[in-house]
PDB file of N, CA and C in Angstrom:
ATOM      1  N   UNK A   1       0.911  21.459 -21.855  1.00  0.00           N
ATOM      2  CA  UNK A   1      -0.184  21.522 -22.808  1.00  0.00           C
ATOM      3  C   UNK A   1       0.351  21.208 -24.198  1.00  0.00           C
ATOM      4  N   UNK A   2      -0.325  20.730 -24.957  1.00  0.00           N
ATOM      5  CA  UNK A   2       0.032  20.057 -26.204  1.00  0.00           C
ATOM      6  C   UNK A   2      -0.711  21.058 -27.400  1.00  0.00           C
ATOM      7  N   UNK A   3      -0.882  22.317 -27.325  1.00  0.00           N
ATOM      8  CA  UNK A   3      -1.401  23.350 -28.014  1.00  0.00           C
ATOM      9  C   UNK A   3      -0.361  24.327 -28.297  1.00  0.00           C
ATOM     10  N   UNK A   4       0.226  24.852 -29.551  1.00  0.00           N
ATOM     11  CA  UNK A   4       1.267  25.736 -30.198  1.00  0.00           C
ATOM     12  C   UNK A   4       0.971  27.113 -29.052  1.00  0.00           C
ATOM     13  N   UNK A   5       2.184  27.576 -29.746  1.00  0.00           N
ATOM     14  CA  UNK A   5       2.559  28.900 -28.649  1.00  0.00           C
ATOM     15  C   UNK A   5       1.630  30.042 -29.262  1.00  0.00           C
ATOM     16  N   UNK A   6       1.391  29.756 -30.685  1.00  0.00           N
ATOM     17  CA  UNK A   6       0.973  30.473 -31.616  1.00  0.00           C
ATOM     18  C   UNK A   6      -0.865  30.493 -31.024  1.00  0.00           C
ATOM     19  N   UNK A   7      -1.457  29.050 -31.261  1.00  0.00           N
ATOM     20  CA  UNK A   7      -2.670  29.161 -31.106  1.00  0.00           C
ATOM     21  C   UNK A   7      -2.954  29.624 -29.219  1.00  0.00           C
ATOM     22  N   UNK A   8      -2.039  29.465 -28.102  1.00  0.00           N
ATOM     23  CA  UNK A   8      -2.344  29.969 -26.999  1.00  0.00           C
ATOM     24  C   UNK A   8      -2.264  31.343 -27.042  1.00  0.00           C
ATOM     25  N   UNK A   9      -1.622  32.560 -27.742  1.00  0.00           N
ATOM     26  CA  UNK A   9      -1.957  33.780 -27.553  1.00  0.00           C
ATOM     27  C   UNK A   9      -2.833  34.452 -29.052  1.00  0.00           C
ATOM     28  N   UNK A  10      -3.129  33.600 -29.626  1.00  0.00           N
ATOM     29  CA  UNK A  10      -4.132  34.066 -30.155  1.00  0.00           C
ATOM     30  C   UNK A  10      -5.439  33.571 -29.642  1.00  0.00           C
ATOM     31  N   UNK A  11      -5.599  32.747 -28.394  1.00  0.00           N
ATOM     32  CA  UNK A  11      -6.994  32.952 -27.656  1.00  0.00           C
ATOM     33  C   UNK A  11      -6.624  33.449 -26.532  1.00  0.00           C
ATOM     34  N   UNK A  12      -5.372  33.554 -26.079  1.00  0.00           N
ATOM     35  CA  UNK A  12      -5.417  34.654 -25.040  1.00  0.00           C
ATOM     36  C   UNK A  12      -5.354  36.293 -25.433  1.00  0.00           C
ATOM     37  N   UNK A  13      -5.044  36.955 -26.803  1.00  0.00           N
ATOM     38  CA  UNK A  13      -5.536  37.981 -27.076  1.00  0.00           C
ATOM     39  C   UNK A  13      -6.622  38.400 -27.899  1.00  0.00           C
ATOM     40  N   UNK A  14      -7.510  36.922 -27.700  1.00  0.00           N
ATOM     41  CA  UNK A  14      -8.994  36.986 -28.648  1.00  0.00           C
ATOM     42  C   UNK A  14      -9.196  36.855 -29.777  1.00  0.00           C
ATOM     43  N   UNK A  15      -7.524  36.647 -30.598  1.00  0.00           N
ATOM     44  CA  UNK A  15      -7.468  37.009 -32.161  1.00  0.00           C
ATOM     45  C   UNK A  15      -8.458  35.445 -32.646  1.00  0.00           C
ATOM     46  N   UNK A  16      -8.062  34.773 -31.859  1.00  0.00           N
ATOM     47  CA  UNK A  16      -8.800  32.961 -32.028  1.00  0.00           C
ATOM     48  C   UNK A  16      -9.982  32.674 -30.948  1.00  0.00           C
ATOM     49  N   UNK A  17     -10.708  32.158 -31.389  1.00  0.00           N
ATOM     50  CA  UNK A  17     -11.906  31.371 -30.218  1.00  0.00           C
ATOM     51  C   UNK A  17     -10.960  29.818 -29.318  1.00  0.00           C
ATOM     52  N   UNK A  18     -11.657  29.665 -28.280  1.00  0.00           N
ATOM     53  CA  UNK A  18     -10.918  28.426 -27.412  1.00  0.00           C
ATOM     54  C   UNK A  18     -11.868  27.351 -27.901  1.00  0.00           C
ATOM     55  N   UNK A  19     -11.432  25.905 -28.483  1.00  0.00           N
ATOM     56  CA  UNK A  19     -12.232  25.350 -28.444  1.00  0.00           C
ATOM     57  C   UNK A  19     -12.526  24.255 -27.348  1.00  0.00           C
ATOM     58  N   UNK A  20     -13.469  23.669 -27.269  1.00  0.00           N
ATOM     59  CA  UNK A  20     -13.803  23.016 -26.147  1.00  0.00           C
ATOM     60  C   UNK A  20     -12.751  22.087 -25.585  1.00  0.00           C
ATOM     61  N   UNK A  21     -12.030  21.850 -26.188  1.00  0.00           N
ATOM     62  CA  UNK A  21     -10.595  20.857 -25.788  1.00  0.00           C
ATOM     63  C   UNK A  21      -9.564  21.587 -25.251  1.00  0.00           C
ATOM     64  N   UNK A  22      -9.427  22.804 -25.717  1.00  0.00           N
ATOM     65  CA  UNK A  22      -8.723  23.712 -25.461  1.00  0.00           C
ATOM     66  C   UNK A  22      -9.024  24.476 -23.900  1.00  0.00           C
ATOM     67  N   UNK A  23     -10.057  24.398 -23.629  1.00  0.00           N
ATOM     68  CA  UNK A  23     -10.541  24.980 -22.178  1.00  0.00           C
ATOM     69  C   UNK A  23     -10.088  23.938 -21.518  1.00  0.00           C
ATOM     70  N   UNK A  24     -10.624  22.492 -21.256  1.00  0.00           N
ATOM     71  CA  UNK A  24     -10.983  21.697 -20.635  1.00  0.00           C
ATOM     72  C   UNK A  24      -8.898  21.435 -20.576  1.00  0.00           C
ATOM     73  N   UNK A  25      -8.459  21.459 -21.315  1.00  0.00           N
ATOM     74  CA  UNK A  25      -7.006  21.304 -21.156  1.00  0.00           C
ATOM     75  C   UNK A  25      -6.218  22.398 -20.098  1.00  0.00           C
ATOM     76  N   UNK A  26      -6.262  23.167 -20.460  1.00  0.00           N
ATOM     77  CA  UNK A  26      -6.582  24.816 -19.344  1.00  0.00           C
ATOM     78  C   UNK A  26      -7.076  24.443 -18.189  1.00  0.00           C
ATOM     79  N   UNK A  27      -8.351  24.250 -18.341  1.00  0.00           N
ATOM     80  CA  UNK A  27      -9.138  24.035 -16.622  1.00  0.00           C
ATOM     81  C   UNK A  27      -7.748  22.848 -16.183  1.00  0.00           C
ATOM     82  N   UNK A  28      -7.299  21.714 -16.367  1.00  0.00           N
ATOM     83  CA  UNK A  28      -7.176  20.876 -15.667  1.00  0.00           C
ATOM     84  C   UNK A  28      -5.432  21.505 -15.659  1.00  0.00           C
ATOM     85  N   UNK A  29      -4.740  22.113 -15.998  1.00  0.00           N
ATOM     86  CA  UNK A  29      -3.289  22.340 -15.952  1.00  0.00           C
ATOM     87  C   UNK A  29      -3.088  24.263 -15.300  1.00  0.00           C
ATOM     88  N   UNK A  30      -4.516  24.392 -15.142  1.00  0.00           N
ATOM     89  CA  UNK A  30      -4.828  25.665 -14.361  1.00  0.00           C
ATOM     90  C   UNK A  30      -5.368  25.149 -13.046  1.00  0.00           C
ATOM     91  N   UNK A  31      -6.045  24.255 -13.128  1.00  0.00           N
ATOM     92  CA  UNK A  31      -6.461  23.800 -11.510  1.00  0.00           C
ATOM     93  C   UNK A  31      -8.125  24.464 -11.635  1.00  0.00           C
ATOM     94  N   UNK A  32      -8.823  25.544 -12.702  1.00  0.00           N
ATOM     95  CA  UNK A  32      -9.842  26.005 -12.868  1.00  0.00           C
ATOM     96  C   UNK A  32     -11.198  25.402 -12.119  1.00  0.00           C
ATOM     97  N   UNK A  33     -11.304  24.232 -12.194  1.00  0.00           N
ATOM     98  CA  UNK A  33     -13.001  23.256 -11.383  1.00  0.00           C
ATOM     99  C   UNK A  33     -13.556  23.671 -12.870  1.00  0.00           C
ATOM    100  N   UNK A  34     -13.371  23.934 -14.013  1.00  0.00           N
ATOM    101  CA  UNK A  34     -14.113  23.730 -15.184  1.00  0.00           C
ATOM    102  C   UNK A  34     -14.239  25.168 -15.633  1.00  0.00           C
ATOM    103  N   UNK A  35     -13.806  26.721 -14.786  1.00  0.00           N
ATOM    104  CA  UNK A  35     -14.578  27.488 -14.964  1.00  0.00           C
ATOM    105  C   UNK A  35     -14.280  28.105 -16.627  1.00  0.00           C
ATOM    106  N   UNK A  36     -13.428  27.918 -17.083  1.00  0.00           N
ATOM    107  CA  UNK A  36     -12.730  27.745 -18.324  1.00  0.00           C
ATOM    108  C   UNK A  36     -13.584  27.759 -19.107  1.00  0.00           C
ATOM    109  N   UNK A  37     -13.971  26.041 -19.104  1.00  0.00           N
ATOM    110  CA  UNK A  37     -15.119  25.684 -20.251  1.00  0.00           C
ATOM    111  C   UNK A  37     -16.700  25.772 -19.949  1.00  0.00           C
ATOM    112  N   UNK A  38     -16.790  26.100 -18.673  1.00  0.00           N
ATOM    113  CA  UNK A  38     -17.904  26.886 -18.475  1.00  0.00           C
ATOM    114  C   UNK A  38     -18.242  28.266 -19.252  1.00  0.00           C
ATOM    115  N   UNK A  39     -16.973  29.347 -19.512  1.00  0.00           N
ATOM    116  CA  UNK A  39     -17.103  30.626 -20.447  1.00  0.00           C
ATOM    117  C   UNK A  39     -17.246  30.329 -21.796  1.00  0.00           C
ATOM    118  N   UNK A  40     -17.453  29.041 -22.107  1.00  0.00           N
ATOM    119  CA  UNK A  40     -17.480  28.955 -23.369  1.00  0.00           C
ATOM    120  C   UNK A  40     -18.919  29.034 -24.210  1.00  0.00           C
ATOM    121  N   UNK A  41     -20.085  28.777 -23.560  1.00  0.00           N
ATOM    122  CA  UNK A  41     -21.327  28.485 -23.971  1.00  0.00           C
ATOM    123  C   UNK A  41     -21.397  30.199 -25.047  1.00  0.00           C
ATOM    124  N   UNK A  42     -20.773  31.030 -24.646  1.00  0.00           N
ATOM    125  CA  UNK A  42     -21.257  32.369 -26.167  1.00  0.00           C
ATOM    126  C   UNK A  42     -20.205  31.677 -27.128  1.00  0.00           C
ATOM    127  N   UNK A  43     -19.470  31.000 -27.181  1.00  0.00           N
ATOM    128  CA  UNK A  43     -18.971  30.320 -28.384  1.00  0.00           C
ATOM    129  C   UNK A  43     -19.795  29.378 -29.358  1.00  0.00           C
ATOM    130  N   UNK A  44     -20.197  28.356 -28.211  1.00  0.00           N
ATOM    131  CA  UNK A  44     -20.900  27.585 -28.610  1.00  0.00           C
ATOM    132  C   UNK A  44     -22.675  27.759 -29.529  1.00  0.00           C
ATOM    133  N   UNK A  45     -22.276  29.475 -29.941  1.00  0.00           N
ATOM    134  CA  UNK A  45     -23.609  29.303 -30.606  1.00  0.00           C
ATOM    135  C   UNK A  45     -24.956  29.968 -30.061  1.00  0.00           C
ATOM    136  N   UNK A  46     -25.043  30.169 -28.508  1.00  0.00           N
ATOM    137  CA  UNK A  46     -26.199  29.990 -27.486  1.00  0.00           C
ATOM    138  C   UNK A  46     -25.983  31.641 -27.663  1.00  0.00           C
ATOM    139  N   UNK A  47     -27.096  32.369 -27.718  1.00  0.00           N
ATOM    140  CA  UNK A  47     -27.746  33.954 -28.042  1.00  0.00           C
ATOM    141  C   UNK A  47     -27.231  34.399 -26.178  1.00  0.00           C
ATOM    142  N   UNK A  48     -27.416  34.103 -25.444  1.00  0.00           N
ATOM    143  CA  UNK A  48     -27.228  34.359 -23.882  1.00  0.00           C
ATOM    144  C   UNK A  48     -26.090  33.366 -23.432  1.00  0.00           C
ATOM    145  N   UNK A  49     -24.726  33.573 -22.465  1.00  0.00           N
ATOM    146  CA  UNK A  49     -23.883  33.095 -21.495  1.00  0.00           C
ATOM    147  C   UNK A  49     -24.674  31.961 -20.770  1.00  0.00           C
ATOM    148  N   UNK A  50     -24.012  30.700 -20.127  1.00  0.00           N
ATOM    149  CA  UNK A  50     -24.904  30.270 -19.345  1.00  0.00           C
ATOM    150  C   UNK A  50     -25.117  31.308 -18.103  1.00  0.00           C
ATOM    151  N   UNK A  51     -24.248  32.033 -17.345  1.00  0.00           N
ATOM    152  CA  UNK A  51     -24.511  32.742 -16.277  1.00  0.00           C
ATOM    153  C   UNK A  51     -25.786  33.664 -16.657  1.00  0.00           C
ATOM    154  N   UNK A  52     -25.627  34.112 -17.802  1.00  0.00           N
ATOM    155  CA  UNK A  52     -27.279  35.027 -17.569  1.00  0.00           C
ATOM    156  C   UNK A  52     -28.225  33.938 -17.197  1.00  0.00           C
ATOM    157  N   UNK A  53     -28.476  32.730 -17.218  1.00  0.00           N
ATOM    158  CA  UNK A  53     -29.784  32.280 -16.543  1.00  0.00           C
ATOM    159  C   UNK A  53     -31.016  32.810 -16.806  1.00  0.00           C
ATOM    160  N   UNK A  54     -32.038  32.880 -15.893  1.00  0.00           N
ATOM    161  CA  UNK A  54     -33.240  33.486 -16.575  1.00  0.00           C
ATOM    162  C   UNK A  54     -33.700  34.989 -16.303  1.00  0.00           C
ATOM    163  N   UNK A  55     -32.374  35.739 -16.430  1.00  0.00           N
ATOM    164  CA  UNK A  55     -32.863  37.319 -16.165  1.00  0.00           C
ATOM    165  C   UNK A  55     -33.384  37.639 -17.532  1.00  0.00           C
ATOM    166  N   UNK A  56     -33.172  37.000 -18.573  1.00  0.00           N
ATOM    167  CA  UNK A  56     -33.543  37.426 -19.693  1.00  0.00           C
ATOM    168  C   UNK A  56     -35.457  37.621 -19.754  1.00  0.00           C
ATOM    169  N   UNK A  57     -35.991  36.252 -19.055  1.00  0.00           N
ATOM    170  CA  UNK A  57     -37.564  36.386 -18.812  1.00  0.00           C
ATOM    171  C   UNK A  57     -37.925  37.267 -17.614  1.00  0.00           C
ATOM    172  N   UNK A  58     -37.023  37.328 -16.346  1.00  0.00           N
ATOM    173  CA  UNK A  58     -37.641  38.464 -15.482  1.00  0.00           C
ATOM    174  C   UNK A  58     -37.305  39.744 -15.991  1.00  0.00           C
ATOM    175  N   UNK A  59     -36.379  40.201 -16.795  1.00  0.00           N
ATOM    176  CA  UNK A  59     -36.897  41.161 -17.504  1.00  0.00           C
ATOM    177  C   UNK A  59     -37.877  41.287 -18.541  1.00  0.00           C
ATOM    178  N   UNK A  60     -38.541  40.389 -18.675  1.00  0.00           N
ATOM    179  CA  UNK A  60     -39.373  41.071 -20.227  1.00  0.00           C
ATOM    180  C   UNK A  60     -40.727  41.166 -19.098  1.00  0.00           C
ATOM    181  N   UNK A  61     -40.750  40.708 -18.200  1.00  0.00           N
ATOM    182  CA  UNK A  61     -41.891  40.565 -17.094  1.00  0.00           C
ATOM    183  C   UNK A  61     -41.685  41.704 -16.517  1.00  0.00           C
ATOM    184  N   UNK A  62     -40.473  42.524 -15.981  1.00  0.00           N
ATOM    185  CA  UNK A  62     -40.523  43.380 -14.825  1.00  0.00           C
ATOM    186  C   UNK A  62     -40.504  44.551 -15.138  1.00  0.00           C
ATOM    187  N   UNK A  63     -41.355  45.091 -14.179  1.00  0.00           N
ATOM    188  CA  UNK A  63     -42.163  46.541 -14.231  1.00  0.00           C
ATOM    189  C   UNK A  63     -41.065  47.740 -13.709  1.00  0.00           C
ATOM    190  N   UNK A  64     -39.897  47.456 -13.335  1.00  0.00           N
ATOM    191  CA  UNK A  64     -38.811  48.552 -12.997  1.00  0.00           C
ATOM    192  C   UNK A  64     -37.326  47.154 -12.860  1.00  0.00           C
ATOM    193  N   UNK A  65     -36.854  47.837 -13.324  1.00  0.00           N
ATOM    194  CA  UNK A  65     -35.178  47.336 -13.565  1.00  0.00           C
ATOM    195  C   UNK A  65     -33.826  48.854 -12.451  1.00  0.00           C
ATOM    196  N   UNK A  66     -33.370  48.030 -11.832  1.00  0.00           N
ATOM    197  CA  UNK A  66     -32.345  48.640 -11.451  1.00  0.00           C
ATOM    198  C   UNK A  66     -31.148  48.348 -11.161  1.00  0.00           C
ATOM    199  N   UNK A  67     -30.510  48.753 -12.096  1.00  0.00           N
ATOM    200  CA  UNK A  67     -28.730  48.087 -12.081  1.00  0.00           C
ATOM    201  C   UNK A  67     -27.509  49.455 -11.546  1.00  0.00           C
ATOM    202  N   UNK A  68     -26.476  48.599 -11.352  1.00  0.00           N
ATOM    203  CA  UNK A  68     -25.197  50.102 -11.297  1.00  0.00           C
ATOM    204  C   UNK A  68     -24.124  49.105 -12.121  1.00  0.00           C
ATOM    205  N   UNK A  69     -23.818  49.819 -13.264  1.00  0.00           N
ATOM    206  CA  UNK A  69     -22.942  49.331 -13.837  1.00  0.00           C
ATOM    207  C   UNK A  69     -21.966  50.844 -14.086  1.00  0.00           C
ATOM    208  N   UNK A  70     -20.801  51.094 -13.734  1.00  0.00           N
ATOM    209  CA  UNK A  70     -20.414  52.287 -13.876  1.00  0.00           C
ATOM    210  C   UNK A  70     -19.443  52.297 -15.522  1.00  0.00           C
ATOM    211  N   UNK A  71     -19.329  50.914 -15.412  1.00  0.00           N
ATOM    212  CA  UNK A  71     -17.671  50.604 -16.510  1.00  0.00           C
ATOM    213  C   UNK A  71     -18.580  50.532 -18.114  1.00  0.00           C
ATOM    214  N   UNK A  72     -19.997  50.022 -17.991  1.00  0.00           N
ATOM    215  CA  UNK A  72     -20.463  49.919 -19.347  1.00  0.00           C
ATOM    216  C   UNK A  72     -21.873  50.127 -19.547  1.00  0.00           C
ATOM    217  N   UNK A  73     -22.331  50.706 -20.371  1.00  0.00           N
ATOM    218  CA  UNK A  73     -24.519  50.949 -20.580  1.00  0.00           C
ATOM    219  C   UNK A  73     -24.688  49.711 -20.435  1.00  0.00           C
ATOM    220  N   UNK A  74     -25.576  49.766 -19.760  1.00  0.00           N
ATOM    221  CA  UNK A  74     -26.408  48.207 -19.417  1.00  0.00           C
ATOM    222  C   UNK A  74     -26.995  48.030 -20.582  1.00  0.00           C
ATOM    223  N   UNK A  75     -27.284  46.320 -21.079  1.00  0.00           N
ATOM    224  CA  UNK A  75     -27.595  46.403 -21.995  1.00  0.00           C
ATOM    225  C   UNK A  75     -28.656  46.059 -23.001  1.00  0.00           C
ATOM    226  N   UNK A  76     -29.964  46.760 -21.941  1.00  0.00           N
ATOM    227  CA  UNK A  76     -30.824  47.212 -22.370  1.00  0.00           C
ATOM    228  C   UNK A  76     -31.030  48.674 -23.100  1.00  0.00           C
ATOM    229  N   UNK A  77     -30.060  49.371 -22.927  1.00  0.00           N
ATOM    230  CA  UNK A  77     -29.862  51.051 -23.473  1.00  0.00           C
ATOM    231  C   UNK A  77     -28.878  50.889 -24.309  1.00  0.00           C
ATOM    232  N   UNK A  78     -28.166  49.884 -24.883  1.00  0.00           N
ATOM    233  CA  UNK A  78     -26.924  49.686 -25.750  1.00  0.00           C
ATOM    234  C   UNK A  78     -27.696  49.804 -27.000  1.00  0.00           C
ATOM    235  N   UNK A  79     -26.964  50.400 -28.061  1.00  0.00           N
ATOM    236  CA  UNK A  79     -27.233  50.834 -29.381  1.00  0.00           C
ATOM    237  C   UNK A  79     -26.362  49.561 -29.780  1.00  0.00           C
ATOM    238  N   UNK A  80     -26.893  49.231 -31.298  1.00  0.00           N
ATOM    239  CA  UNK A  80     -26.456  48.405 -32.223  1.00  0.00           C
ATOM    240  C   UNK A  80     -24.695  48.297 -32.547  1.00  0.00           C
ATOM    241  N   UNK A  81     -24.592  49.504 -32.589  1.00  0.00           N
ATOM    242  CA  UNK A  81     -23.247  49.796 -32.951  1.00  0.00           C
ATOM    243  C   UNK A  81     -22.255  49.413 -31.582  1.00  0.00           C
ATOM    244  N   UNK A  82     -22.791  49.515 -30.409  1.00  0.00           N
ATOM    245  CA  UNK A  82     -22.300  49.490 -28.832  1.00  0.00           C
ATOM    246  C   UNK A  82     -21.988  48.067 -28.724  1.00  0.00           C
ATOM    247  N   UNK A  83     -23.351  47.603 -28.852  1.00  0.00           N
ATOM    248  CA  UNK A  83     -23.394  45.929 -28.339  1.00  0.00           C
ATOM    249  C   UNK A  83     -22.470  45.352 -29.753  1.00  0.00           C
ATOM    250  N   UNK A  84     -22.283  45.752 -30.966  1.00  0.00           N
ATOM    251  CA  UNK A  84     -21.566  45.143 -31.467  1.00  0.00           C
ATOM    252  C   UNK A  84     -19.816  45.232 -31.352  1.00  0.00           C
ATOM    253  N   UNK A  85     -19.376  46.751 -30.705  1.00  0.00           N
ATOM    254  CA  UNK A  85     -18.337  46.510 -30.412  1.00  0.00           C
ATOM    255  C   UNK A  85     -18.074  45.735 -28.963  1.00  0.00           C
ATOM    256  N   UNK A  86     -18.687  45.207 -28.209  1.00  0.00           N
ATOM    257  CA  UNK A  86     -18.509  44.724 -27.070  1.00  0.00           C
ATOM    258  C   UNK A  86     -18.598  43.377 -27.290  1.00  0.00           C
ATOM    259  N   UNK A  87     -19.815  42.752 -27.976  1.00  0.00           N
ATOM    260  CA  UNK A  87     -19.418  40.872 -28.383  1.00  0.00           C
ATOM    261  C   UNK A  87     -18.745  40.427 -29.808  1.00  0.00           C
ATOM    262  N   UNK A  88     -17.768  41.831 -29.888  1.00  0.00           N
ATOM    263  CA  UNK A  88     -17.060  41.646 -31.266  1.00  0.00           C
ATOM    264  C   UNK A  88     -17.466  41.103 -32.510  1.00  0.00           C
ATOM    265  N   UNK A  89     -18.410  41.867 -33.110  1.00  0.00           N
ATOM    266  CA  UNK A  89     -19.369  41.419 -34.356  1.00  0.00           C
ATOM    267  C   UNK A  89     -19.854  40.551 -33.855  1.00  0.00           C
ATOM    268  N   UNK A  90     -19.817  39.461 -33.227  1.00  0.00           N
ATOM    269  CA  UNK A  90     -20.642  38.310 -33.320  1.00  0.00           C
ATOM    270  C   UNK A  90     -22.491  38.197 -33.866  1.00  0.00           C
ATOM    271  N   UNK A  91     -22.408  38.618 -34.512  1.00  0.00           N
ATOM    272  CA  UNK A  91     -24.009  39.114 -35.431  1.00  0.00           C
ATOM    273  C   UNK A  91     -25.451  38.444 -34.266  1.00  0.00           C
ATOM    274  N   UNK A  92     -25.093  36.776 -34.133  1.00  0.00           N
ATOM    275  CA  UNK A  92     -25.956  36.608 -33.074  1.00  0.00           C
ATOM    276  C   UNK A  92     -26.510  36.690 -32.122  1.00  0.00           C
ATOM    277  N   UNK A  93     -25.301  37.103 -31.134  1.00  0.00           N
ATOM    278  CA  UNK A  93     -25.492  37.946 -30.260  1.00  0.00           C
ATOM    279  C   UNK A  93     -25.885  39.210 -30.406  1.00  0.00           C
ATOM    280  N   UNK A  94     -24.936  39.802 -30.658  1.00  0.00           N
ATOM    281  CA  UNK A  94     -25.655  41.499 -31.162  1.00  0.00           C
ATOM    282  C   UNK A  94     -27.406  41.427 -31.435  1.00  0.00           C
ATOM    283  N   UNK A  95     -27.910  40.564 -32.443  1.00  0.00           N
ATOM    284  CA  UNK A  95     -29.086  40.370 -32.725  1.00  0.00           C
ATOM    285  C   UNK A  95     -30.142  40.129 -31.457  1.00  0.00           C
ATOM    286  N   UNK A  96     -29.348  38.923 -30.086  1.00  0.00           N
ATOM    287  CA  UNK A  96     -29.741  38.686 -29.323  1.00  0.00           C
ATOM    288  C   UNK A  96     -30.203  40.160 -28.503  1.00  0.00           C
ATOM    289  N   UNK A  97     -28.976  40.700 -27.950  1.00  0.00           N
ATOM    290  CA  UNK A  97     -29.346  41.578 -27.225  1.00  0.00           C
ATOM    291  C   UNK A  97     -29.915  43.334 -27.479  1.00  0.00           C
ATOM    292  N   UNK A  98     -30.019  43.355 -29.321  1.00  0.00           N
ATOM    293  CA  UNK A  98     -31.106  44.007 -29.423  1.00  0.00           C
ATOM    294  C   UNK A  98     -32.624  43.443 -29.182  1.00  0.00           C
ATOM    295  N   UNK A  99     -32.934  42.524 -28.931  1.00  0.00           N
ATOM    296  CA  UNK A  99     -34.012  41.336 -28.924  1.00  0.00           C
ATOM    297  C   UNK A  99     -35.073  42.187 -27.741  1.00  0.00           C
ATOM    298  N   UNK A 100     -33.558  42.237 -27.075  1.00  0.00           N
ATOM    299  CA  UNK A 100     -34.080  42.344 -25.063  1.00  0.00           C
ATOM    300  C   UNK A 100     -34.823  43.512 -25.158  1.00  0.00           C
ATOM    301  N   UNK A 101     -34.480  44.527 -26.040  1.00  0.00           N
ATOM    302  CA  UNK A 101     -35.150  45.751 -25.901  1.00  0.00           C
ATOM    303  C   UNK A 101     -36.197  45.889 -26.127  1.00  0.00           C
ATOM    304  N   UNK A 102     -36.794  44.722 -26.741  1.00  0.00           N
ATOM    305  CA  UNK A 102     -38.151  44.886 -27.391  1.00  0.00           C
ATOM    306  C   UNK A 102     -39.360  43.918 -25.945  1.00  0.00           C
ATOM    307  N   UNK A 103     -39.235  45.232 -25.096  1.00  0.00           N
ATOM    308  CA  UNK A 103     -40.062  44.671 -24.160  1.00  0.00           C
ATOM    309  C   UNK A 103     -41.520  45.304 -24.450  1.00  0.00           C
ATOM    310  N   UNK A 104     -42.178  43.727 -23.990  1.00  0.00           N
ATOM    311  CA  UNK A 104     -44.173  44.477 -23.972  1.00  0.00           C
ATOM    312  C   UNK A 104     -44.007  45.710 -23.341  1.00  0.00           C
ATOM    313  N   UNK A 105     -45.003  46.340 -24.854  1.00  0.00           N
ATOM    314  CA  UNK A 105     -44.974  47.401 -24.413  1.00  0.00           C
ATOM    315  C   UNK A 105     -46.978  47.739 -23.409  1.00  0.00           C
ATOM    316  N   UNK A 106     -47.190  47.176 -23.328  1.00  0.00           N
ATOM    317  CA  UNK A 106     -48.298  46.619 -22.460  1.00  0.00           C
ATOM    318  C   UNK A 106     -47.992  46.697 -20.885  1.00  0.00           C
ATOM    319  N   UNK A 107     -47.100  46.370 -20.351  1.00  0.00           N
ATOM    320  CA  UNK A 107     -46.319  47.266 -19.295  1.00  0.00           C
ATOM    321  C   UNK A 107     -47.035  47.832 -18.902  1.00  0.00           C
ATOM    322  N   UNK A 108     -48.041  48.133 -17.547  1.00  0.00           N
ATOM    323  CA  UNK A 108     -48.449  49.422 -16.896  1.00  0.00           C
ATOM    324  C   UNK A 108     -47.646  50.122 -16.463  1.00  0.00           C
ATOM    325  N   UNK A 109     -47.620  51.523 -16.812  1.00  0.00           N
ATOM    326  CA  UNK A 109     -46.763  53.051 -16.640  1.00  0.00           C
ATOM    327  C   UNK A 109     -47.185  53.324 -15.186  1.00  0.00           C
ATOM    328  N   UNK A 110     -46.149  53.665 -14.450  1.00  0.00           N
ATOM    329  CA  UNK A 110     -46.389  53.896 -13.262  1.00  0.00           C
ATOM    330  C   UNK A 110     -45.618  55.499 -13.254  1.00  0.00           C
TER     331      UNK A 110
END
């Protein structure tokens, strides 16, 4: 790889973001199939991962949610302060996934 020793462990201990050249160099000297620069889309700006997909709309639609997450609050019950230590300030995100909480409240109560 043609990337300093310096800039590889400062995105392998998060201190730096990977940029898209930087994955795609990885995927192919890791053998990855892309999955590398696939993790990159919360870099790139985008409020949701590509893997969330569209749970973001079957939740604002669904009338009961049931998850087991033992390691972290799901994060629909995450406080401001929570979700921001988990996507490391990233303000947009954080913003994003207070967003989620604000489901219709129109919802029939069962």
């Amino acid at each position: 790889m043609h990337f300093s020793e310096s800039l590889i462990s400062g995105v392998e201990t998060g201190q730096l973001p990977a940029s898209p050249e930087f994955a795609q160099c990885c995927d192919e000297v890791l053998d990855t199939e892309g999955t590398l620069s696939r993790l990159l889309d919360w870099r790139r700006g985008q409020a949701f991962p590509h893997w969330f997909g569209k749970w973001r709309d079957k939740e604002q639609a669904a009338i009961a949610l049931r998850t087991y997450q033992p390691l972290m609050v799901p994060g629909l019950f995450q406080t401001e302060g929570y979700a921001r230590a988990l996507l490391g300030d990233d303000v947009d995100a954080v913003a994003a996934r207070m967003e989620r909480q604000a489901i219709d409240a129109h919802v029939p109560q069962r």
